[in-house]
Protein backbone atom coordinates (compact mmCIF):
# COMPACT_ATOMS: atom_id res chain seq x y z
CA UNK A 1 -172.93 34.98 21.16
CA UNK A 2 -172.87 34.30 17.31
CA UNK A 3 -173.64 37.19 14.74
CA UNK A 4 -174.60 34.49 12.35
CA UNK A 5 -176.36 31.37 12.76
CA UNK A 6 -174.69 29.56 10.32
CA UNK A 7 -176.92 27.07 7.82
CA UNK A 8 -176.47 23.44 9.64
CA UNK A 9 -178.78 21.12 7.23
CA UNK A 10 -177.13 22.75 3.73
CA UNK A 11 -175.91 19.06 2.03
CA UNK A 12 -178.69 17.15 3.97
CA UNK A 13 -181.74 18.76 3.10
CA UNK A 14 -180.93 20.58 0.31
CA UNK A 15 -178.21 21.33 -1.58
CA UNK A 16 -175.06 22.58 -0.36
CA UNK A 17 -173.44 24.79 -3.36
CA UNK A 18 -175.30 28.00 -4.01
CA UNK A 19 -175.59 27.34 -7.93
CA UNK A 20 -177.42 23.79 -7.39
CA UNK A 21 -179.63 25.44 -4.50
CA UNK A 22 -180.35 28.24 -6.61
CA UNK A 23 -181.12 25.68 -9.48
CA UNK A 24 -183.19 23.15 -7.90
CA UNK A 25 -185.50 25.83 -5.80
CA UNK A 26 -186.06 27.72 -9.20
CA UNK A 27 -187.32 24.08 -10.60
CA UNK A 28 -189.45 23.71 -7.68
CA UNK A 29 -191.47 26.95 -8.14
CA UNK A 30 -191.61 26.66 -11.87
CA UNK A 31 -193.63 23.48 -11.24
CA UNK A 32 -195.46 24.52 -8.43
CA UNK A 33 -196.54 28.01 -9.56
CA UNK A 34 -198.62 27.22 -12.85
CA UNK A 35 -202.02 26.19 -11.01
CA UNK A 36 -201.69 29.17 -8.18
CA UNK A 37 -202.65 32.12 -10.19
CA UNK A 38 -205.75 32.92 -8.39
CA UNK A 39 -206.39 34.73 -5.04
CA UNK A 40 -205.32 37.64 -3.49
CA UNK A 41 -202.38 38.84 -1.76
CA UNK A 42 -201.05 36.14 0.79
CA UNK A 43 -200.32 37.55 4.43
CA UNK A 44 -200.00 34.03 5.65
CA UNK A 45 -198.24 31.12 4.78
CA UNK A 46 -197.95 27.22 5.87
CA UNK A 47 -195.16 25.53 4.18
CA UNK A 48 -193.59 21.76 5.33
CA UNK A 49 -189.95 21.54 6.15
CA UNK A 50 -188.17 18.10 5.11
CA UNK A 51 -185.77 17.36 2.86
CA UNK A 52 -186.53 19.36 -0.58
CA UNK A 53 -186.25 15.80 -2.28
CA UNK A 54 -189.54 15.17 -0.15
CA UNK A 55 -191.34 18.23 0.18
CA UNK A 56 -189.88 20.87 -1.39
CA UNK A 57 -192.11 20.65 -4.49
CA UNK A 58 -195.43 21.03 -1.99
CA UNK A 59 -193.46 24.26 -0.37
CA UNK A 60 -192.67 25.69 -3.84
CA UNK A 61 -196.74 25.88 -4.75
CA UNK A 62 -196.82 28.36 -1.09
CA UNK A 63 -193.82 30.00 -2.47
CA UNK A 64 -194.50 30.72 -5.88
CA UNK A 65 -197.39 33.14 -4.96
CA UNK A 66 -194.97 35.80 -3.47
CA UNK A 67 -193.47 36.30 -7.31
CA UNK A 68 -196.97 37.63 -8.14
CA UNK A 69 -197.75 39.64 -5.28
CA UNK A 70 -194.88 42.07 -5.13
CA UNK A 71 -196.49 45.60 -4.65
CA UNK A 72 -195.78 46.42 -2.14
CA UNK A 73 -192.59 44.91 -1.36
CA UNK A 74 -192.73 42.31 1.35
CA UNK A 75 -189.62 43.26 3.14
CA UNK A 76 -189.73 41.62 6.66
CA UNK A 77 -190.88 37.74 6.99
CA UNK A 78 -192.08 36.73 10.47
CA UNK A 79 -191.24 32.58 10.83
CA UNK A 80 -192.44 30.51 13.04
CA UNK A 81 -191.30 26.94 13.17
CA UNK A 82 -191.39 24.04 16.19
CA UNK A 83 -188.40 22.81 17.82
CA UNK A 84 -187.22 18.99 16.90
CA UNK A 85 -184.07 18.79 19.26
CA UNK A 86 -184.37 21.13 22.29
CA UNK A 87 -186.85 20.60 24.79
CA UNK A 88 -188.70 24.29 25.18
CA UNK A 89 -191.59 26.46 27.11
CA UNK A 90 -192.72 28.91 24.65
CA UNK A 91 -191.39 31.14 22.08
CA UNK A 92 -187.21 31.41 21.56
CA UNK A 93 -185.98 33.94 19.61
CA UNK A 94 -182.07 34.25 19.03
CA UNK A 95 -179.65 36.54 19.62
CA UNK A 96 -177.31 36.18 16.31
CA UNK A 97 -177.81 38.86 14.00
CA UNK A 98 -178.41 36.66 10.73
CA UNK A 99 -179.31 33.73 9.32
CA UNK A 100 -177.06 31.68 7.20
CA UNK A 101 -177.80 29.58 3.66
CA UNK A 102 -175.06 28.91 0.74
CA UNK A 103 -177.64 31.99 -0.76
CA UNK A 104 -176.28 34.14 1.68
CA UNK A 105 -177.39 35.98 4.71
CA UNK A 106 -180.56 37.36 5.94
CA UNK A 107 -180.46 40.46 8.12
CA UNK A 108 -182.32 39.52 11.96
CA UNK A 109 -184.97 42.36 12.73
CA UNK A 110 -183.31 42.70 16.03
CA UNK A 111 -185.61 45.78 16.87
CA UNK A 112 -188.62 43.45 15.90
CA UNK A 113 -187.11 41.29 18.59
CA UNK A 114 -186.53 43.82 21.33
CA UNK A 115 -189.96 44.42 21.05
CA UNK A 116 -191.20 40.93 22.04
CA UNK A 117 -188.60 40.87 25.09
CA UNK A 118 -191.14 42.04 27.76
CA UNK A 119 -193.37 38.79 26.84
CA UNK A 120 -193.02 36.14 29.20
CA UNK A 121 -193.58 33.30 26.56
CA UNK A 122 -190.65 34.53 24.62
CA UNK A 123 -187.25 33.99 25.43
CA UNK A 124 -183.41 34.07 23.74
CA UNK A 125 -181.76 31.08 22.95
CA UNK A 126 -179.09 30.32 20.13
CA UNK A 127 -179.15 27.10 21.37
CA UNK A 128 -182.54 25.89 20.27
CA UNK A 129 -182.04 27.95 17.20
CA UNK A 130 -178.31 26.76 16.45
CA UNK A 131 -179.55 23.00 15.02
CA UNK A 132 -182.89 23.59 13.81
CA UNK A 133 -184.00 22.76 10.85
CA UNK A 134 -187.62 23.96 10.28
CA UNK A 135 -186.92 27.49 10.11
CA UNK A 136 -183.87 27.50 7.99
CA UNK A 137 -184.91 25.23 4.92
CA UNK A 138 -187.55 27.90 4.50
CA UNK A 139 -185.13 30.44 3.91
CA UNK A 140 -183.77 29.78 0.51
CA UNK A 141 -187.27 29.95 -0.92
CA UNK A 142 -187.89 33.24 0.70
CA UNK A 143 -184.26 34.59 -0.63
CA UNK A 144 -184.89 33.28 -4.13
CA UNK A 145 -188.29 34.73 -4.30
CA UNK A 146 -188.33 38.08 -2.41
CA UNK A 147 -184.21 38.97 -2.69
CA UNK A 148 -183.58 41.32 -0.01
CA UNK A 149 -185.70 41.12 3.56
CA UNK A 150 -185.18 40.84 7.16
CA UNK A 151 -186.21 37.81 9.05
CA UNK A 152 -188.12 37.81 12.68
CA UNK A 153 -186.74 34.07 13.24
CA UNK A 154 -188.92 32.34 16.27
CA UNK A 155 -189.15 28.58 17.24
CA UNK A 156 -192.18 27.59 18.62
CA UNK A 157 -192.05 24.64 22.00
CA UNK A 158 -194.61 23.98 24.34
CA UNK A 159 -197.05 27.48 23.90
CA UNK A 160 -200.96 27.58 24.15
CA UNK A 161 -202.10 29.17 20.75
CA UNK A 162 -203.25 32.77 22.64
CA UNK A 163 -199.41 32.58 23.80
CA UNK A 164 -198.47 32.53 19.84
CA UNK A 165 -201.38 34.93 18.59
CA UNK A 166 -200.63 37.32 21.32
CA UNK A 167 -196.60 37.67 19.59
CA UNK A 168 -198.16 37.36 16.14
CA UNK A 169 -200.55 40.53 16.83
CA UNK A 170 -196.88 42.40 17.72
CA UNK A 171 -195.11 41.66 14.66
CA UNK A 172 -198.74 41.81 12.01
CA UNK A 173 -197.31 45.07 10.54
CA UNK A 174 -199.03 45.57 6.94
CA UNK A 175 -198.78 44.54 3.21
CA UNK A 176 -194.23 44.62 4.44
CA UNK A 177 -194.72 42.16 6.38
CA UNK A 178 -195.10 38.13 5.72
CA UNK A 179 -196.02 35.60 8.27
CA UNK A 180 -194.47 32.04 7.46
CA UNK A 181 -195.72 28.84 9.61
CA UNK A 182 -193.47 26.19 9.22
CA UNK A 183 -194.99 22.91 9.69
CA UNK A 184 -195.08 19.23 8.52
CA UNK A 185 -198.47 17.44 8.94
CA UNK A 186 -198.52 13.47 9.98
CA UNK A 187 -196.07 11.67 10.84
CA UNK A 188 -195.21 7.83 10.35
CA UNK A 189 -198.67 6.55 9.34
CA UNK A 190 -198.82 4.37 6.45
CA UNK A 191 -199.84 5.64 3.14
CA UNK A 192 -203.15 5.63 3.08
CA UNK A 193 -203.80 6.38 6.90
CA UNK A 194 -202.00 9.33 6.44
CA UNK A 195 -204.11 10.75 3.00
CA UNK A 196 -207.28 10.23 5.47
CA UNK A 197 -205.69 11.89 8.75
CA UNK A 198 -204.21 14.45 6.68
CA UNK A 199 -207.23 16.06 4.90
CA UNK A 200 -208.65 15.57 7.83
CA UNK A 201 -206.44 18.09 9.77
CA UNK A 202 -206.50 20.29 6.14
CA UNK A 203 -210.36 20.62 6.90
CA UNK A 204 -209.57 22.03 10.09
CA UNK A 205 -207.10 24.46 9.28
CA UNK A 206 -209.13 25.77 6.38
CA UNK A 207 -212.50 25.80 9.08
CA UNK A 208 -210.31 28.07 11.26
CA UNK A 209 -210.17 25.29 14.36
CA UNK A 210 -207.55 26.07 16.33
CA UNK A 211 -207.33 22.76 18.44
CA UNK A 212 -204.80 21.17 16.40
CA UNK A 213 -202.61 18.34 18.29
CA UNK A 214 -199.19 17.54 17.61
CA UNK A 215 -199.95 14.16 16.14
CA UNK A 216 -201.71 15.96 13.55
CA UNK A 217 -198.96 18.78 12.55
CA UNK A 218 -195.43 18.78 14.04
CA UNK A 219 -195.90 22.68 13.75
CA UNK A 220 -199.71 22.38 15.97
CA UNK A 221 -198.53 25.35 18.34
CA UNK A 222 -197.49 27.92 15.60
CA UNK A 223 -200.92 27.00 13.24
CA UNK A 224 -202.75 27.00 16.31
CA UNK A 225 -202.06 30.54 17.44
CA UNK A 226 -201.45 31.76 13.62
CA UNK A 227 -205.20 30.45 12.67
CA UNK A 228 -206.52 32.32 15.89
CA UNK A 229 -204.75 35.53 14.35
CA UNK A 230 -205.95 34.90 11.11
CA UNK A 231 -209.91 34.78 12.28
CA UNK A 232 -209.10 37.66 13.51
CA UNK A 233 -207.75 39.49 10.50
CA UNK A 234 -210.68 37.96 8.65
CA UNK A 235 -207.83 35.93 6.30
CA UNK A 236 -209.17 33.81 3.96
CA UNK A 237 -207.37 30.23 3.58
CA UNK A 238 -206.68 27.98 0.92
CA UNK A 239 -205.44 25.09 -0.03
CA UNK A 240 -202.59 25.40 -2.55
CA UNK A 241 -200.96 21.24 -2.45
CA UNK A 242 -200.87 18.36 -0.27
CA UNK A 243 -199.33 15.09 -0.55
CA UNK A 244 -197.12 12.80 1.47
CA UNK A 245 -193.25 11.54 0.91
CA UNK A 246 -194.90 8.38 -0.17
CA UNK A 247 -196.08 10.68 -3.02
CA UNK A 248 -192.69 11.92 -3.54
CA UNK A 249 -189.16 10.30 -2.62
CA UNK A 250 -190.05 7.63 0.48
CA UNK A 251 -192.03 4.37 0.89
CA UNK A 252 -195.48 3.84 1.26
CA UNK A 253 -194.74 2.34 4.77
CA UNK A 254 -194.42 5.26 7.11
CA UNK A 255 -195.15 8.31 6.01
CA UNK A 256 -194.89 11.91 6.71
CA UNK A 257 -197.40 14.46 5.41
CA UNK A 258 -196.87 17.64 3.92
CA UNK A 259 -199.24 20.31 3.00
CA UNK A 260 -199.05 24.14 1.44
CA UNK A 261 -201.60 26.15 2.42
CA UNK A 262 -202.00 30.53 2.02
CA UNK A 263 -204.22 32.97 3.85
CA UNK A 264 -205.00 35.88 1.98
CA UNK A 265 -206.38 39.39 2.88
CA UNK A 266 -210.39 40.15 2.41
CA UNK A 267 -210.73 41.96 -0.89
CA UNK A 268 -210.57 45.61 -0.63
């Protein structure tokens, strides 16, 4: 079993030498943090996962938020992204010890983990974890923007969203801990389908509705089960960016949607 899961899309979707990484993230949340300086602490994050090129400008206006809201500390991020290549019931969490990007490792909270083992939706697999991008293209933003933190890394298959809340009320924690959904929205519409279908799933998300299909959100298990945790912590959401790559670095001929969107605590 691998201590480290090494980083697998470093060169592909983002760069691959620390310096540039460091560089073009930095970029990202200098233009994506001037218009966010509102709202309170975020507990609760969506952010898309393609190629920075495409979204990584819509992940940096999530993102940006954490430089603001630093006291306390987060120091543990909880993050939840579907699985692309390996078919999957449930929740897999791995069994490698730390996560991998040319920005160095993040520690695993393997006793976060234990604590999830007696759920039957959950289950260990370095295999779904060992190619899969959604969770680790996150990562560098996170590193860049919080420094030092451990990581409870789960991919999210075929799970009803009581099945996601149900591990999300384990790992809540307090003001430590961050909850990260990693999601994309459509997916191959043309340009102006998408814009339509994809503020129409927005409206959802911010109305709470947690009946999201995949069709509308590669990541529909993780929001689904995150939004039903989030009524219940009485988050607030909002709507930090969306566009499409159309917007960004693809055609207008089949699109993929991308949105950034924060839940914050009630006011105290």
């Amino acid at each position: 079993m691998p201590a480290v899961r090494e980083a697998v899309v470093d060169g592909l979707f983002y760069p691959a030498g620390s310096a540039a990484l460091h560089a073009q993230v930095v970029d990202y949340l200098a233009g994506g943090g001037a218009a966010d300086d509102i709202g309170g602490t975020p507990k609760l994050l969506i952010a898309p996962h393609a190629g920075y090129e495409y979204s990584g400008a819509v992940a940096a206006h999530a993102y940006a938020l954490l430089a603001r809201r630093r006291e306390p500390i987060i120091r543990r991020v909880v993050l939840l992204g579907p699985a692309h290549r390996v078919a999957l019931g449930g929740l897999a969490a791995p069994n490698a010890e730390a996560f991998e990007t040319p920005l160095g490792e993040v520690a695993v909270d393997l006793a976060a983990l234990a604590g999830l083992d007696d759920l039957p939706q959950v289950v260990r697999s370095d295999r779904v974890h060992e190619h899969e991008h959604s969770l680790e293209v996150q990562l560098p933003f996170l590193q860049t923007q919080l420094g030092s933190f451990t990581l409870v890394p789960l991919v999210v298959g075929d799970a009803d969203s009581e099945a996601v809340a149900q591990v999300l009320e384990r790992l809540w924690g307090g003001d430590e801990t961050l909850i990260v959904i990693s999601s994309d929205l459509s997916h191959y519409l043309r340009y102006e389908q998408a814009r339509v279908a994809d503020q129409a799933t927005v409206q959802r998300i911010l109305a709470l509705d947690a009946g999201l299909g995949p069709h509308e959100a590669c990541g529909a298990a993780a929001i689904n089960g995150a939004l039903l945790a989030a009524r219940r912590h009485r988050l607030a959401p909002r709507l930090l960016a969306l566009c499409n790559s159309g917007d960004t670095a693809g055609d207008r001929d089949r699109v993929v949607g991308y949105g950034a969107i924060a839940f914050e605590e009630p006011q105290r």
